[in-house]
Protein backbone atom coordinates (compact mmCIF):
# COMPACT_ATOMS: atom_id res chain seq x y z
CA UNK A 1 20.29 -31.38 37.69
CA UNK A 2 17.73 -29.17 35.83
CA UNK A 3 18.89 -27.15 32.56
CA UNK A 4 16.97 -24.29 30.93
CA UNK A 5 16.63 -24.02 27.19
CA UNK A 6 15.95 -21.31 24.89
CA UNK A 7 13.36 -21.08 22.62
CA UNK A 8 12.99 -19.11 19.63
CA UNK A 9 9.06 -18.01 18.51
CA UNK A 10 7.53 -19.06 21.21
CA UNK A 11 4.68 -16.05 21.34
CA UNK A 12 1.34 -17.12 22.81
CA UNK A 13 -0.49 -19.78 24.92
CA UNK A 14 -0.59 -21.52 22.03
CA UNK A 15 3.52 -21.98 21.73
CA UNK A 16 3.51 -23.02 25.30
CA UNK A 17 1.35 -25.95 24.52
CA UNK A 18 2.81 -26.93 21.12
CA UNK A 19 6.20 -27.16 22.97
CA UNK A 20 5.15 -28.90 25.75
CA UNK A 21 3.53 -31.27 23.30
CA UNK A 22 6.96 -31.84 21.41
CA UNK A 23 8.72 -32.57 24.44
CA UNK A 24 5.85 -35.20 25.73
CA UNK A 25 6.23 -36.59 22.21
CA UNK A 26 9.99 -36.71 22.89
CA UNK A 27 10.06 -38.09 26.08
CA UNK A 28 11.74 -35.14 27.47
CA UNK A 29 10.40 -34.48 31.42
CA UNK A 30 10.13 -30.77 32.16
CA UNK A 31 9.53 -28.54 35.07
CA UNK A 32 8.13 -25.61 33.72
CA UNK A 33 7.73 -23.43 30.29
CA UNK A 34 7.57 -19.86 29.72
CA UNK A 35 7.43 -17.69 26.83
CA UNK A 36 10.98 -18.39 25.09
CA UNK A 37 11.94 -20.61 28.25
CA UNK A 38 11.71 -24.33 29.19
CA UNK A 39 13.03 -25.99 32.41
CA UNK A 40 13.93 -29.17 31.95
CA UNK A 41 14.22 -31.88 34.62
CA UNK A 42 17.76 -32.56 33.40
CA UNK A 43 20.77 -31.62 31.03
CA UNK A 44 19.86 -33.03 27.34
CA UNK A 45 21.93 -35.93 25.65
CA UNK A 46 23.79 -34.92 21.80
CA UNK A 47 21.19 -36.58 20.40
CA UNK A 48 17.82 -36.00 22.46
CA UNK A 49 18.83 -32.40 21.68
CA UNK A 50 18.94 -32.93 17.88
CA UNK A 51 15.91 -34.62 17.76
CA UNK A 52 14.42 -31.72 19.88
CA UNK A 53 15.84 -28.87 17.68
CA UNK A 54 14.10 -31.17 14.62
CA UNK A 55 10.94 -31.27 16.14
CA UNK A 56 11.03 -27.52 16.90
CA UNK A 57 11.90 -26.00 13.73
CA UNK A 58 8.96 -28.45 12.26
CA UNK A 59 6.71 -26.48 14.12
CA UNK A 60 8.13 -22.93 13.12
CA UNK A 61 10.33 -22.65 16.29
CA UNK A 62 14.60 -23.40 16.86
CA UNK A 63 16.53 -23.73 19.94
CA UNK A 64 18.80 -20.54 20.80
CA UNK A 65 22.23 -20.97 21.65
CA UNK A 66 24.09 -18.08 21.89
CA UNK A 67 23.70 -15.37 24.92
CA UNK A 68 22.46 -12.37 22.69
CA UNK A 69 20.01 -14.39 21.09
CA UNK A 70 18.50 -15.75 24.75
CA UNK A 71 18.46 -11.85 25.68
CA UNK A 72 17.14 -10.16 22.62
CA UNK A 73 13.87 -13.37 23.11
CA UNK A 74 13.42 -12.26 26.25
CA UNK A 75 13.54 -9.20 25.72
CA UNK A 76 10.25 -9.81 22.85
CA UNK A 77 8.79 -12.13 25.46
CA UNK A 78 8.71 -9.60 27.53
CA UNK A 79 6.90 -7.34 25.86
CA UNK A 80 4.44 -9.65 24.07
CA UNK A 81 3.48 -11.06 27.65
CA UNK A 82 3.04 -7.53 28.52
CA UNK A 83 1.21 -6.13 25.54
CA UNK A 84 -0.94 -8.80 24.64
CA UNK A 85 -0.79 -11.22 27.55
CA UNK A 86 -2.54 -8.21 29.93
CA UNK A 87 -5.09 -6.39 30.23
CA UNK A 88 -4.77 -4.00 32.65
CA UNK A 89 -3.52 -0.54 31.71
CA UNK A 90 -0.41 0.29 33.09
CA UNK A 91 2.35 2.46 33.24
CA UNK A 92 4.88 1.26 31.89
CA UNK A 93 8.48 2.60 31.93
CA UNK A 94 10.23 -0.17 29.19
CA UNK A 95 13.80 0.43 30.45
CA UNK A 96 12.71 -0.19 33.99
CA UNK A 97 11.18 -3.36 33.05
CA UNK A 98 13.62 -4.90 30.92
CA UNK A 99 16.63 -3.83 33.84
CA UNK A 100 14.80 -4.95 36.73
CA UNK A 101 14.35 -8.30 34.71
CA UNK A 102 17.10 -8.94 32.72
CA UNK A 103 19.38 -7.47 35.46
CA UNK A 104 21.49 -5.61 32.60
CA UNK A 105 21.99 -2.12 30.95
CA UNK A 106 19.18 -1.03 29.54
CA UNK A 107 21.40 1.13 26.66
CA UNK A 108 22.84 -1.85 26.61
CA UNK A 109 20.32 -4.05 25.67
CA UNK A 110 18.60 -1.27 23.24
CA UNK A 111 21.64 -1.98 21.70
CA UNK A 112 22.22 -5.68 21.08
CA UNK A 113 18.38 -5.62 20.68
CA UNK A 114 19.00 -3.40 17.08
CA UNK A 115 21.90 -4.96 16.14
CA UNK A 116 20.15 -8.47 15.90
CA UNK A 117 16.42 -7.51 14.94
CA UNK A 118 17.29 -4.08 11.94
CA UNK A 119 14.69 -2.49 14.42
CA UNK A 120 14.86 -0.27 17.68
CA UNK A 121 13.41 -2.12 20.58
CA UNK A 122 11.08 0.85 21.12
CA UNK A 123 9.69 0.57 17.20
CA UNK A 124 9.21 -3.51 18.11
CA UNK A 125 6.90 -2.30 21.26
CA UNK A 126 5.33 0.17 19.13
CA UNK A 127 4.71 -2.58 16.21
CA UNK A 128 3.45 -4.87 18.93
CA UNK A 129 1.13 -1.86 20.30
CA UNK A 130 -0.14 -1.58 16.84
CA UNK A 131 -0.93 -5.52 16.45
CA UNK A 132 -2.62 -5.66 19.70
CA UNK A 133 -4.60 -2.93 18.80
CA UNK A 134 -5.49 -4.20 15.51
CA UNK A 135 -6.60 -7.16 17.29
CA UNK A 136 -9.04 -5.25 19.96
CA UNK A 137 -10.54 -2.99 16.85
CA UNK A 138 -11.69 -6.53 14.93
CA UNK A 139 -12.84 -7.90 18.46
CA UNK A 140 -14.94 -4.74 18.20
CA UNK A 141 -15.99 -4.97 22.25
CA UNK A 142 -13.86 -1.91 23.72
CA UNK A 143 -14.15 1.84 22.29
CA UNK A 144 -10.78 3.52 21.29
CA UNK A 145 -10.46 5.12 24.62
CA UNK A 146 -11.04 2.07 26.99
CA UNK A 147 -8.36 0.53 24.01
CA UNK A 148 -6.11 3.72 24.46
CA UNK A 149 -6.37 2.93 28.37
CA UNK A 150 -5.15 -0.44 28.06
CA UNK A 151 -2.36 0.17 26.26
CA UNK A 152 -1.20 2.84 27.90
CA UNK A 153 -1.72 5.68 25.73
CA UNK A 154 -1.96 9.28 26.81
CA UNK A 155 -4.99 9.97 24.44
CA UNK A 156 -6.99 8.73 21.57
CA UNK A 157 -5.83 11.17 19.42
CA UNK A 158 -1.55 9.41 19.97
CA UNK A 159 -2.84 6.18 19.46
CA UNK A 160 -4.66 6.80 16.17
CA UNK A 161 -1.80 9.32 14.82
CA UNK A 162 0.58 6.29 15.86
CA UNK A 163 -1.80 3.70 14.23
CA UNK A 164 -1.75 5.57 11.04
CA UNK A 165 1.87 6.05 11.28
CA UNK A 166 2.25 2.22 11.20
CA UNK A 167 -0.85 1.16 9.41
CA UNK A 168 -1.60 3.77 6.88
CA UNK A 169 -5.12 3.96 7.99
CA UNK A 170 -6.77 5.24 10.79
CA UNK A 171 -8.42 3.02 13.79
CA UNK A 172 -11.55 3.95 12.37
CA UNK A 173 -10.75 3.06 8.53
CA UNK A 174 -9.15 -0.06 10.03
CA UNK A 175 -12.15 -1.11 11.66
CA UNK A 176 -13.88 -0.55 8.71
CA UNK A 177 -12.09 -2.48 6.00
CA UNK A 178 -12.83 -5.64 4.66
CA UNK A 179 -9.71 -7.07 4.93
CA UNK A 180 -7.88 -7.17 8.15
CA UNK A 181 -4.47 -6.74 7.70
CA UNK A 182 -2.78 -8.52 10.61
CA UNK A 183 0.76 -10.45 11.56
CA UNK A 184 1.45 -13.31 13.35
CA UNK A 185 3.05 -12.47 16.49
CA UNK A 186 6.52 -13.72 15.53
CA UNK A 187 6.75 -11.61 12.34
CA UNK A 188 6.08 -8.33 14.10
C-alpha cells in the first residue's frame, strides 16, 4: 500500500532530484515526487524512516509530521511552482488557488499560514514575486514590462514601487548594482 510523505524545503527541480537521489541511495522505491511531496511504493519501517529523516536534514531538508506543517508546505509549494516554476502570465486569484487545491478555508489557511511562518501568506507571495523578479532583472533577457506581464502585475510602475518596497532599490538600481542581493528559495 503506497504512503505519501512530507517534505520540508523542497523548492526547485533541483530538490526533486536530490530527494529522489536520497531515496535511491536508501533503497526506498517511490512512485512519484512533487514539490514538498513523495509517493512512496509502501508505508516506511521505524528505522528506514530514521535513516531517511538523517539523510534529509544532511541535505538541508526534514520530514514533516504534523498536519499544519504539510498545509502551510503546500501552501509555499504552491506558490513557488507558480511564481517561479511558470512562465506564462496569469491571473491569478491566490485564495482561489489555494481552496480549489487544498480543499480548505482560505481565511483559514491565511491563518495557520501566519501563525507558523511570522509572515502573511500574501507578504510570502509578494517576497517570492520580488525574488523571481530579481532573478529575471540579472538574466537581463525580458524588459520590465514583458517581466511585469509575467508576474502578473497591473503596471511597471506597481512592480517597481513594490520592488523598492522590498528591496530598497529600484528594478533599475537593482539591475545595476554590482552585487546581487538574492535568497535561496527556502529562506524567502
Amino acid at each position: 500500500m503506497s504512503s505519501i510523505i512530507h517534505i520540508k524545503n523542497m523548492v526547485c527541480p533541483r530538490c526533486i532530484a536530490a530527494v529522489s537521489h536520497i531515496l535511491s541511495e536508501l533503497d526506498i522505491p517511490y512512485n512519484t515526487i512533487r514539490l514538498g511531496e513523495v509517493e512512496l511504493v509502501s508505508q516506511l519501517s521505524k528505522e528506514k524512516k530514521e535513516a531517511l529523516s538523517n539523510k534529509l536534514k544532511q541535505a538541508g531538508f526534514s520530514l514533516i509530521n504534523d498536519r499544519k506543517g504539510q498545509l502551510i508546505e503546500k501552501m509555499k509549494n504552491l506558490v513557488i511552482d507558480t511564481v517561479h516554476h511558470s512562465n506564462e502570465g496569469k491571473d491569478i486569484i491566490w485564495a482561489d488557488l489555494i481552496n480549489n487545491e487544498l480543499k480548505l478555508d482560505f481565511k483559514y489557511l491565511s491563518s495557520l499560514f501566519s501563525s507558523f511562518e511570522s509572515i502573511t501568506f500574501e507578504q510570502y507571495v509578494i517576497n517570492q514575486k520580488i525574488e523571481r523578479i530579481k532573478e529575471l532583472l540579472v538574466y537581463d533577457e525580458l524588459t520590465l514590462t514583458e517581466i511585469a506581464y509575467q508576474l502578473n502585475y497591473s503596471s511597471v510602475a506597481y512592480l517597481s514601487n513594490q520592488f523598492k518596497k522590498v528591496t530598497g532599490m529600484t528594478p533599475t538600481q537593482f539591475r545595476k548594482s554590482v552585487v546581487k542581493n538574492r535568497k535561496s528559495l527556502d529562506d524567502v
